[in-house]
C-alpha atoms as a PDB file:
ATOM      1  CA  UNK A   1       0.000   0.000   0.000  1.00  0.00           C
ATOM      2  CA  UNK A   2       0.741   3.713  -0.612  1.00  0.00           C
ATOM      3  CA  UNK A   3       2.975   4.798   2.284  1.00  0.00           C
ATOM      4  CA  UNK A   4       1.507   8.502   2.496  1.00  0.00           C
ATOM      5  CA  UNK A   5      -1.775   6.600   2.929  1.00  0.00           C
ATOM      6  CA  UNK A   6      -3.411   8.367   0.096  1.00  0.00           C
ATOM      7  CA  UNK A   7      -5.561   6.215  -2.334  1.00  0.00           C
ATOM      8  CA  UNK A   8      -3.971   6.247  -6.223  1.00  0.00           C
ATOM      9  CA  UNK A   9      -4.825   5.839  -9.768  1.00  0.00           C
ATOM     10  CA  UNK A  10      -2.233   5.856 -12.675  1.00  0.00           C
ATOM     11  CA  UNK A  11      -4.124   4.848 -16.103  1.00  0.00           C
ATOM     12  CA  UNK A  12      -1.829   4.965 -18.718  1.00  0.00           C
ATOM     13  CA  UNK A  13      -2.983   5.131 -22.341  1.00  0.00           C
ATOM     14  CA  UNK A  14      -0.301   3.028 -23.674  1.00  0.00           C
ATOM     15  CA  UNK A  15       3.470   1.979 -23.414  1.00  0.00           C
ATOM     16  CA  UNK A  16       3.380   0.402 -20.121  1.00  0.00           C
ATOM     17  CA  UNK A  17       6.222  -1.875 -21.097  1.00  0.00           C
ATOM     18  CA  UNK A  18       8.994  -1.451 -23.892  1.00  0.00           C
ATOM     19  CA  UNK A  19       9.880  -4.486 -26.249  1.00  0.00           C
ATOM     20  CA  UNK A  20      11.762  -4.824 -28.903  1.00  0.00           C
ATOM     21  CA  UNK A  21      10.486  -8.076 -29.752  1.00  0.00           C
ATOM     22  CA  UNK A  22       7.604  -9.834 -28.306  1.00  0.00           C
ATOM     23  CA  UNK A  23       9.262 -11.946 -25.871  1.00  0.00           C
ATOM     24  CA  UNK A  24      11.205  -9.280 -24.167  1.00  0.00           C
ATOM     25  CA  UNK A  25      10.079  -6.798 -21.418  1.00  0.00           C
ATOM     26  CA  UNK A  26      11.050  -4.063 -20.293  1.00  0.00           C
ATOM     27  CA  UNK A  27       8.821  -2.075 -17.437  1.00  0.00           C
ATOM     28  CA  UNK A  28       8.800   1.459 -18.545  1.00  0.00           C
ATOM     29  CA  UNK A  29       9.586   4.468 -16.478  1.00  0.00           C
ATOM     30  CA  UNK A  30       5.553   4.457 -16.447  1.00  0.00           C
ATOM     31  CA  UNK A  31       5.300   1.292 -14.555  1.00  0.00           C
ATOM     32  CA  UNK A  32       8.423   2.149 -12.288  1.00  0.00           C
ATOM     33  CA  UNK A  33       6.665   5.584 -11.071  1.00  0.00           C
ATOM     34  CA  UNK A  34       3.556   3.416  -9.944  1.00  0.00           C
ATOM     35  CA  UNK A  35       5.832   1.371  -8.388  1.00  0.00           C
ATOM     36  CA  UNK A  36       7.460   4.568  -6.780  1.00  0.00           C
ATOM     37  CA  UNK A  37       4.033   5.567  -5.402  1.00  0.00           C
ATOM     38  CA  UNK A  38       3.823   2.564  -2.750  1.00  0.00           C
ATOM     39  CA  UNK A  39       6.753   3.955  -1.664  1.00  0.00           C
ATOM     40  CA  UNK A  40       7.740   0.190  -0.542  1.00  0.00           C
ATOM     41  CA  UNK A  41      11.192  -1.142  -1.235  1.00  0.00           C
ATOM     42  CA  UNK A  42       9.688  -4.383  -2.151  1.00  0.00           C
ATOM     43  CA  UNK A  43       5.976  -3.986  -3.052  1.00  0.00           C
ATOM     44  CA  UNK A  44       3.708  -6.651  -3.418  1.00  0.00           C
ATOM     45  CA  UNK A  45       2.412  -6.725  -6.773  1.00  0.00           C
ATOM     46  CA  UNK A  46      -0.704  -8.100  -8.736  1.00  0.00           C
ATOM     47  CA  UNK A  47      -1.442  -8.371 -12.365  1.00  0.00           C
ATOM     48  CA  UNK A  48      -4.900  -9.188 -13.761  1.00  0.00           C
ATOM     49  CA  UNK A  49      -5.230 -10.278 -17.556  1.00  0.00           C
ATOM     50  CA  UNK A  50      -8.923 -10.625 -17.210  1.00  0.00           C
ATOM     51  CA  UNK A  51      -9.330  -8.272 -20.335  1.00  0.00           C
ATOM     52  CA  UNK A  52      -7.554 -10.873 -22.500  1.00  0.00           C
ATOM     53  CA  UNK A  53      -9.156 -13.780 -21.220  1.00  0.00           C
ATOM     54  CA  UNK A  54      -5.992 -14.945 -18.797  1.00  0.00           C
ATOM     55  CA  UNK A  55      -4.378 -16.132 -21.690  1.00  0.00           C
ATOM     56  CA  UNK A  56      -1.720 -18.519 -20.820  1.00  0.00           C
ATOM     57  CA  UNK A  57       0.513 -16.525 -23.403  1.00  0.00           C
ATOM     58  CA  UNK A  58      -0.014 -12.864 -22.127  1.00  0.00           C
ATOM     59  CA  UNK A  59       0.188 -14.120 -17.942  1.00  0.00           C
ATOM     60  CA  UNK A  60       3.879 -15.547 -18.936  1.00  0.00           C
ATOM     61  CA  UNK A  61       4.601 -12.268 -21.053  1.00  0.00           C
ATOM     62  CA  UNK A  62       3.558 -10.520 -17.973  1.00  0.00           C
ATOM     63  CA  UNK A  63       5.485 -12.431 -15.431  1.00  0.00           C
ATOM     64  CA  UNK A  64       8.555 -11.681 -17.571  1.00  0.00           C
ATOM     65  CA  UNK A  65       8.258  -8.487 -17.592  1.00  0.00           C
ATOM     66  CA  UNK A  66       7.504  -8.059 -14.191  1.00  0.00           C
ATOM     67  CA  UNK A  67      10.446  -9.689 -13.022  1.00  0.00           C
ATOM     68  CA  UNK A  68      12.371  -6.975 -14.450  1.00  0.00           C
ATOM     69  CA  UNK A  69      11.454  -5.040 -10.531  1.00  0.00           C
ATOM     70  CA  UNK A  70      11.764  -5.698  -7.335  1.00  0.00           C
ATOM     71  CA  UNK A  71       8.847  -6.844  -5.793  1.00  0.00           C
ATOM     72  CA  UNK A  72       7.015  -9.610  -5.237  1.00  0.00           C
ATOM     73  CA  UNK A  73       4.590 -10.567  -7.894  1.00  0.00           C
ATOM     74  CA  UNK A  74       1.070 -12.663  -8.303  1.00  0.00           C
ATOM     75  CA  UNK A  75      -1.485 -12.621 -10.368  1.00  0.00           C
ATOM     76  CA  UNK A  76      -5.065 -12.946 -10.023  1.00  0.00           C
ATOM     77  CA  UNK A  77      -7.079 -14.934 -13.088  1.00  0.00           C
ATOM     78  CA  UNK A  78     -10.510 -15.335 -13.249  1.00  0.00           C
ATOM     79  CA  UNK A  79     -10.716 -18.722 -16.047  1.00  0.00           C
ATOM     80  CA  UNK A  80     -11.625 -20.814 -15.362  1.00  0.00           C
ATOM     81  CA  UNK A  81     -11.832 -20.594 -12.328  1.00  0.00           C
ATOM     82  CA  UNK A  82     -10.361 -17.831  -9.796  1.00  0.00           C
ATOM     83  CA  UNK A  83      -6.447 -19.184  -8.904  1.00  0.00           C
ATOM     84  CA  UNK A  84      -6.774 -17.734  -5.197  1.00  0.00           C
ATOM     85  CA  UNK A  85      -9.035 -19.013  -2.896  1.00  0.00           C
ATOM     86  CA  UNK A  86     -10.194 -15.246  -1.066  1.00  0.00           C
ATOM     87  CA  UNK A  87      -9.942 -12.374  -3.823  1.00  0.00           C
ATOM     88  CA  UNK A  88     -10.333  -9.658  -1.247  1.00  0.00           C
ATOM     89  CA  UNK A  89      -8.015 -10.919   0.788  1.00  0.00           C
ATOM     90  CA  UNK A  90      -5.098 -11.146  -1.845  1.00  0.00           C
ATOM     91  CA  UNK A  91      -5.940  -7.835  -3.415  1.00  0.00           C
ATOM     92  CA  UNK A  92      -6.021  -6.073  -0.063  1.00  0.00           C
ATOM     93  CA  UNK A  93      -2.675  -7.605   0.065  1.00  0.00           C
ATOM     94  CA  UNK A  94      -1.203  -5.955  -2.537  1.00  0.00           C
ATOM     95  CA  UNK A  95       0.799  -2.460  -2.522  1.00  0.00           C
ATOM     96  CA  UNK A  96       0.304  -2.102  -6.503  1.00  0.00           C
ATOM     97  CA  UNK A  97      -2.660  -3.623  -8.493  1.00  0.00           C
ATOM     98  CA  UNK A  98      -1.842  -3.395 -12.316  1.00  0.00           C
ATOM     99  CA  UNK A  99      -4.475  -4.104 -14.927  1.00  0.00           C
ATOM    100  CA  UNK A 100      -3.761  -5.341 -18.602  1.00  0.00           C
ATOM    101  CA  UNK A 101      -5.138  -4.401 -21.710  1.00  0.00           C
ATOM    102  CA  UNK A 102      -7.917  -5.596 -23.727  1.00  0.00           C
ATOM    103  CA  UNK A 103     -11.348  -5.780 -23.820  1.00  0.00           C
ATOM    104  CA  UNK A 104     -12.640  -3.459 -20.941  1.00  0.00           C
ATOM    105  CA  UNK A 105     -16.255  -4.328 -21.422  1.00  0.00           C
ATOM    106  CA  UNK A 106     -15.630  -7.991 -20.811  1.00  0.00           C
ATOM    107  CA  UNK A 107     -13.305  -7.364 -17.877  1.00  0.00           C
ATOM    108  CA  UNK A 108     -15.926  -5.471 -16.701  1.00  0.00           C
ATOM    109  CA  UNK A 109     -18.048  -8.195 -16.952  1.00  0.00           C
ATOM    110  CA  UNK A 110     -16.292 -10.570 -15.092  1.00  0.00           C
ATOM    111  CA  UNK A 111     -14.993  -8.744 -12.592  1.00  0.00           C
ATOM    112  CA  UNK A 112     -18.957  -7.712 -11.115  1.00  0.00           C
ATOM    113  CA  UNK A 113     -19.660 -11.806 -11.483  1.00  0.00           C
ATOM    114  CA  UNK A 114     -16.366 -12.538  -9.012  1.00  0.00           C
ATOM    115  CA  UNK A 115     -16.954  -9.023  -6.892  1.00  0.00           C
ATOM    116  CA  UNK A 116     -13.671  -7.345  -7.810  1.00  0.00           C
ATOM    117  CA  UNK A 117     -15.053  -4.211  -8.730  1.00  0.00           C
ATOM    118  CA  UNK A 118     -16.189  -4.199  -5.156  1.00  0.00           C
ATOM    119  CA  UNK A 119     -12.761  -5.513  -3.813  1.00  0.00           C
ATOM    120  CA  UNK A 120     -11.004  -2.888  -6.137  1.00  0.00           C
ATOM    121  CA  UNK A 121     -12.934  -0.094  -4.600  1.00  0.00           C
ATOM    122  CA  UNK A 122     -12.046  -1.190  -1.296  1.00  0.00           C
ATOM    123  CA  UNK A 123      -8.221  -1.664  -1.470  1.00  0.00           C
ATOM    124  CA  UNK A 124      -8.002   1.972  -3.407  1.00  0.00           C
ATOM    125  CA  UNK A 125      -9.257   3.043  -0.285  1.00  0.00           C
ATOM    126  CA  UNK A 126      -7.459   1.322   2.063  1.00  0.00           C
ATOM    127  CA  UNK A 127      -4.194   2.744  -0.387  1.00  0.00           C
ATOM    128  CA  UNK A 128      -3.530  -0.099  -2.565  1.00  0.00           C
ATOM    129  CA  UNK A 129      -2.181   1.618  -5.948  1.00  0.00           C
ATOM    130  CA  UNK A 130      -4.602   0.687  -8.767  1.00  0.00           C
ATOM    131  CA  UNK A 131      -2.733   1.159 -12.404  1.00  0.00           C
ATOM    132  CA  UNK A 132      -3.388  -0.343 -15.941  1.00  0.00           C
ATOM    133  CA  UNK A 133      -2.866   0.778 -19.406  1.00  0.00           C
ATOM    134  CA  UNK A 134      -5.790   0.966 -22.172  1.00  0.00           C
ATOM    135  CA  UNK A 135      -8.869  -1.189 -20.660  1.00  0.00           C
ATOM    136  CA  UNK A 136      -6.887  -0.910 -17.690  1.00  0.00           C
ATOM    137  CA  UNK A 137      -6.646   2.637 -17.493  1.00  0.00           C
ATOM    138  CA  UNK A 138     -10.636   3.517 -18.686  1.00  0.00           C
ATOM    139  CA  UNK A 139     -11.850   1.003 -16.418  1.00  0.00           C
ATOM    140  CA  UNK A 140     -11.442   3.254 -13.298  1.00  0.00           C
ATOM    141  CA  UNK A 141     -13.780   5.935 -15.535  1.00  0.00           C
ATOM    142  CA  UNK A 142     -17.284   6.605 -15.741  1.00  0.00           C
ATOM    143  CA  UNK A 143     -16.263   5.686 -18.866  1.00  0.00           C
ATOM    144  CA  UNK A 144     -14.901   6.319 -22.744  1.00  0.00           C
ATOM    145  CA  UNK A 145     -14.843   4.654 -26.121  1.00  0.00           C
ATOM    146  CA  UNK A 146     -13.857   1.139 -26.690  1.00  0.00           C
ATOM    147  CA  UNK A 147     -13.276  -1.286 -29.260  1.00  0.00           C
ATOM    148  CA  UNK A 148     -14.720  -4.310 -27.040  1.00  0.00           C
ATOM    149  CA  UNK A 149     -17.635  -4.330 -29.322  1.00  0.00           C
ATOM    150  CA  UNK A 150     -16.055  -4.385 -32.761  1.00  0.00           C
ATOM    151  CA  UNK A 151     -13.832  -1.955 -35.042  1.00  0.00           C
ATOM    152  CA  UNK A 152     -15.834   0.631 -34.823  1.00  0.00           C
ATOM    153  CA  UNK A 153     -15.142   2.073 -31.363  1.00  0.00           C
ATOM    154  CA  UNK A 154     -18.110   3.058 -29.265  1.00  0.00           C
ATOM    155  CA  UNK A 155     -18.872   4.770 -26.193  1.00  0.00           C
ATOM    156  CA  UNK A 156     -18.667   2.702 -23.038  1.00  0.00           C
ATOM    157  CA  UNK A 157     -20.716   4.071 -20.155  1.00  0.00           C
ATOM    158  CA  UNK A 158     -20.733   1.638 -17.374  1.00  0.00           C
ATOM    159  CA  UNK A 159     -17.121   1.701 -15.741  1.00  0.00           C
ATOM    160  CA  UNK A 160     -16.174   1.123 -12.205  1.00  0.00           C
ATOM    161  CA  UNK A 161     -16.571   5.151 -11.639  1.00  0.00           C
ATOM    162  CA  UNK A 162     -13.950   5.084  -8.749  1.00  0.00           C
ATOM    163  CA  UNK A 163     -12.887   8.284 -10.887  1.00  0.00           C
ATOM    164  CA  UNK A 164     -15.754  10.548 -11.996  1.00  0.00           C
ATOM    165  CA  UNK A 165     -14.279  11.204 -15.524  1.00  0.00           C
ATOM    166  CA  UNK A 166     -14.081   9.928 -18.717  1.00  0.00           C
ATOM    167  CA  UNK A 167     -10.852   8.709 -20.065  1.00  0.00           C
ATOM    168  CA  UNK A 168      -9.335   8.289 -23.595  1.00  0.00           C
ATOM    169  CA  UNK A 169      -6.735   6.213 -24.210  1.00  0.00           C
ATOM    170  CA  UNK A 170      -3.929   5.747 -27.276  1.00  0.00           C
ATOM    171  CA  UNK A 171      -4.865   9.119 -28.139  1.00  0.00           C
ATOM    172  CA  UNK A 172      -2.081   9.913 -30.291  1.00  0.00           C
ATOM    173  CA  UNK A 173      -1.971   6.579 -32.538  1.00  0.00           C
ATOM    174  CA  UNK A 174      -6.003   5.770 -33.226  1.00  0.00           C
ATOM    175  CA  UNK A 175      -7.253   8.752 -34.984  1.00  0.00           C
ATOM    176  CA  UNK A 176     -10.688   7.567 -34.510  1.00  0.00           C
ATOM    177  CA  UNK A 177     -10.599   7.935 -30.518  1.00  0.00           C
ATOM    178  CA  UNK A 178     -10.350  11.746 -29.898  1.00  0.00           C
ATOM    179  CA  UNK A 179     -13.505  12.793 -32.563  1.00  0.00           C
ATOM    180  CA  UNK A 180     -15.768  10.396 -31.128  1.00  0.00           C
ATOM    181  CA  UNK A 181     -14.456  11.490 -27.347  1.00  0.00           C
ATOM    182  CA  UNK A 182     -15.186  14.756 -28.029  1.00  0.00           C
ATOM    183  CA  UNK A 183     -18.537  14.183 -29.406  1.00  0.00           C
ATOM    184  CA  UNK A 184     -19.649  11.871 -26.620  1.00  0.00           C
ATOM    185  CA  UNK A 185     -18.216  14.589 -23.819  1.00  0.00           C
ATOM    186  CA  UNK A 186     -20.248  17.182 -26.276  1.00  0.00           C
ATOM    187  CA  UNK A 187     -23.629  15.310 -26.035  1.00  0.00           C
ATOM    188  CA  UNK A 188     -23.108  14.619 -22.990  1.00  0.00           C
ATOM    189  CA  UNK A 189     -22.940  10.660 -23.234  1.00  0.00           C
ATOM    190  CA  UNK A 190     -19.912  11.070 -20.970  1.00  0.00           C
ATOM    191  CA  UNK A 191     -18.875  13.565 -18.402  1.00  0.00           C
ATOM    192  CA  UNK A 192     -15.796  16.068 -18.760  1.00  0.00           C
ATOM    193  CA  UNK A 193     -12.696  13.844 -18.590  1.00  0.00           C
ATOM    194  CA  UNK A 194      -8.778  13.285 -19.438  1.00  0.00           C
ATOM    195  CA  UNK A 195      -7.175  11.547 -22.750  1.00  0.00           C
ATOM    196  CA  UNK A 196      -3.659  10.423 -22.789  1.00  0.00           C
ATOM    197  CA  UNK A 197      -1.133   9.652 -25.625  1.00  0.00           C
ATOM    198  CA  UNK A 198       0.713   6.702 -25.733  1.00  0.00           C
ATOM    199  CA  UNK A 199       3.850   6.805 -23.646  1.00  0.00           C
ATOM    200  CA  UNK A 200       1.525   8.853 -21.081  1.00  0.00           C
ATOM    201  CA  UNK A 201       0.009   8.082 -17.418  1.00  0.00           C
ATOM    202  CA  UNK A 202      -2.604  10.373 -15.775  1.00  0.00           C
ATOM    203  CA  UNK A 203      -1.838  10.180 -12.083  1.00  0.00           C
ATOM    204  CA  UNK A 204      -4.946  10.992  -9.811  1.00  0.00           C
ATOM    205  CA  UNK A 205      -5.140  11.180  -5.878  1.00  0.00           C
ATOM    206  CA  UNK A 206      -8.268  10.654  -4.507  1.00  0.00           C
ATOM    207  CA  UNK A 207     -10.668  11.816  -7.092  1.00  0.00           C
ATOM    208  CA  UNK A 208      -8.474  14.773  -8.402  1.00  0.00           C
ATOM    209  CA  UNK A 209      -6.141  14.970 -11.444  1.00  0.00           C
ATOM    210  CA  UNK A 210      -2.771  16.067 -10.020  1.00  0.00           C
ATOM    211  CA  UNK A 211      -0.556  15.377 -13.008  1.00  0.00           C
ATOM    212  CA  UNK A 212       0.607  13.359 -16.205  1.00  0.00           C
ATOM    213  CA  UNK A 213       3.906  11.842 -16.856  1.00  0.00           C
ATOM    214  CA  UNK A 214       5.470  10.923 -19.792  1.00  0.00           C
ATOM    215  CA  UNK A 215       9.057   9.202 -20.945  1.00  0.00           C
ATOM    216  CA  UNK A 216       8.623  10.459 -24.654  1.00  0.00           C
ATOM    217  CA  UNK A 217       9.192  14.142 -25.177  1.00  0.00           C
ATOM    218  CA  UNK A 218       6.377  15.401 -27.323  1.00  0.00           C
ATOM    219  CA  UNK A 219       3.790  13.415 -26.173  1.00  0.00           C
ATOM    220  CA  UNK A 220       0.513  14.850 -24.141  1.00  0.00           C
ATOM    221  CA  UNK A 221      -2.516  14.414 -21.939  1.00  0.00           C
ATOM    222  CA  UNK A 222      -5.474  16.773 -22.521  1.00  0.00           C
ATOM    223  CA  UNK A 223      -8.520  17.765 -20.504  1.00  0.00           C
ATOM    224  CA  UNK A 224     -11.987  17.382 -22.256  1.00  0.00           C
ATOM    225  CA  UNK A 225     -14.971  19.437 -21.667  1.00  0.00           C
ATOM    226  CA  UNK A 226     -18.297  20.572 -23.447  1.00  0.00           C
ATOM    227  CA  UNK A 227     -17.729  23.690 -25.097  1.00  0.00           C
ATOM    228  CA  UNK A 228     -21.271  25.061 -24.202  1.00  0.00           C
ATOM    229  CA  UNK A 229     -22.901  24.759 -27.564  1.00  0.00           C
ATOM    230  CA  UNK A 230     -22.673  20.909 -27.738  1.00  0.00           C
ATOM    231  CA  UNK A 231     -19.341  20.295 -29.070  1.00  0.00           C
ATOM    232  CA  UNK A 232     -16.365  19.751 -26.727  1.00  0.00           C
ATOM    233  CA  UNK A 233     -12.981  21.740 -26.433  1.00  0.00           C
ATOM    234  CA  UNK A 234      -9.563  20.439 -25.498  1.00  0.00           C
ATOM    235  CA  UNK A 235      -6.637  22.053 -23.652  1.00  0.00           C
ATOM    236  CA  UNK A 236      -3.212  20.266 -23.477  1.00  0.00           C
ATOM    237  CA  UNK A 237      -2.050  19.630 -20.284  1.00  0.00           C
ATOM    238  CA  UNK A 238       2.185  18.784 -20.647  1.00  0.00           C
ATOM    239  CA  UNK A 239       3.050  15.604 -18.767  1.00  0.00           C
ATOM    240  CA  UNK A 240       6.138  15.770 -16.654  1.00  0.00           C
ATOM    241  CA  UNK A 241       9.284  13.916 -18.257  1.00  0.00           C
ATOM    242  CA  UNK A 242      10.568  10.689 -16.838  1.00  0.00           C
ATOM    243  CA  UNK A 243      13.851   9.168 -16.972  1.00  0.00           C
ATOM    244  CA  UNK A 244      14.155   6.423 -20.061  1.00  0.00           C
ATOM    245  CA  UNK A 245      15.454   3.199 -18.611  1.00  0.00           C
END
C-alpha cells in the first residue's frame, strides 16, 4: 500500500512496457513511477489479464516483464476458475494492483460476477495503488470509447466510476478515438474527462487529477470538456518527463 496513505490511480494510455520483440520486457519508467508511489522497497504486486481472457501466453509475457522489478509478484485470473481461494483478501494484500489491456467491457463483466469491482474499490481506499494501461486505465472511468464491441469504437458508459471522468486512451496513434471522445463529452454521453497519448500516465489522488507523466518528449494528456454549444474543447495539459530506462 501507498505509504503517504493516500488512495492512487495511474491509467496509462499506452506503453506500459517497452519491447523490442515480443518476448522481451522491459517495465517502462511508467510502470516504475507506480511502483514509486507505494513507496515500498519491495511492493507486493498483482497483475490481472482478465481483459484478455488470462491467456496462458499474455500471464507468462507478464510475469517476464515483471520480473524486471523488485517486488514480489502474483497474479489474479478469473478462467476458469479464480487461482486464489479469497480475492479480497489477496488484493487487499497488494501495494500495486496493475491491470492489462484488452477488452474493458468484458473485464468489466467478469470482474462484477467474481466481486472485484467491489474488492477494487475497497483496497483503493485502504491505499492499494490501482494502475493499468488501455482497458486498464478507462476502467477506473465513468467511462470512454472502446473497441470491445467491434472496429468501430463506441462509447462505453458503465465503468467502475472510482474516478468521476471519462478517459481516452492511445490518443495519439487511433485517430478515430479523440472525434468520437469529443462528441460523446459534447452530447453529454460522458462527463468532462482526461485523454492520454501513448507513452503517457494520468496520475490521480483521490478523485483529483494532479498530473501526467510521460518518458517520450512530445507526447501529451489533454482535458476534455463541453464547449457550451454541444461540441467539446480540449486544452493540453504537458506531462512531466521521466527518466528512459
Amino acid at each position: 500500500m501507498s505509504t503517504d496513505g493516500q488512495p492512487h490511480i495511474l491509467a496509462i494510455g499506452g506503453g506500459s512496457f517497452i519491447s523490442d520483440r515480443r518476448d522481451v520486457r522491459e517495465p517502462s519508467p511508467l510502470i516504475r513511477y507506480a511502483v514509486d508511489l507505494t513507496g515500498q522497497d519491495r511492493p507486493r504486486v498483482c497483475f490481472l489479464t482478465t481483459a484478455v481472457g488470462d491467456a496462458p501466453d499474455y500471464l507468462a509475457y507478464f510475469y517476464a516483464g515483471f520480473a524486471k522489478l523488485d517486488a514480489d509478484v502474483s497474479h489474479l485470473a478469473v478462467y476458469p476458475m479464480p487461482n486464489v481461494d479469497d480475492i479480497r483478501e489477496h488484493l487487499l494484500a497488494q501495494d500495486l494492483v496493475y491491470v492489462s489491456g484488452g477488452s474493458v467491457a468484458n473485464l468489466l463483466a467478469l470482474w462484477r460476477v467474481h466481486g472485484i469491482g467491489d474488492v477494487m474499490r475497497e483496497a483503493w481506499e485502504a491505499g492499494v495503488v490501482l494502475s493499468g494501461q488501455s482497458a486498464g486505465a478507462l476502467c477506473w472511468h465513468v467511462g470512454g470509447n472502446t473497441d470491445s464491441y467491434g472496429p468501430a469504437l463506441r462509447p462505453l458508459t458503465d465503468g467502475l466510476a472510482f474516478l468521476p471522468y471519462s478517459c481516452g486512451v492511445h490518443y495519439d496513434s487511433d485517430p478515430q478515438r479523440r472525434e468520437l471522445l469529443h462528441a460523446s463529452v459534447g452530447d453529454g454521453t460522458l462527463p468532462r474527462g482526461y485523454a492520454a497519448d501513448e507513452s503517457v500516465a494520468l496520475h490521480y489522488v483521490g478523485t483529483e487529477f494532479v498530473q501526467a507523466v510521460s518518458f517520450r518528449e512530445g507526447a501529451g494528456a489533454y482535458l476534455v470538456e463541453p464547449d457550451g454549444s454541444g461540441g467539446a474543447k480540449e486544452t493540453r495539459i504537458e506531462p512531466r518527463l521521466l527518466t528512459a530506462p
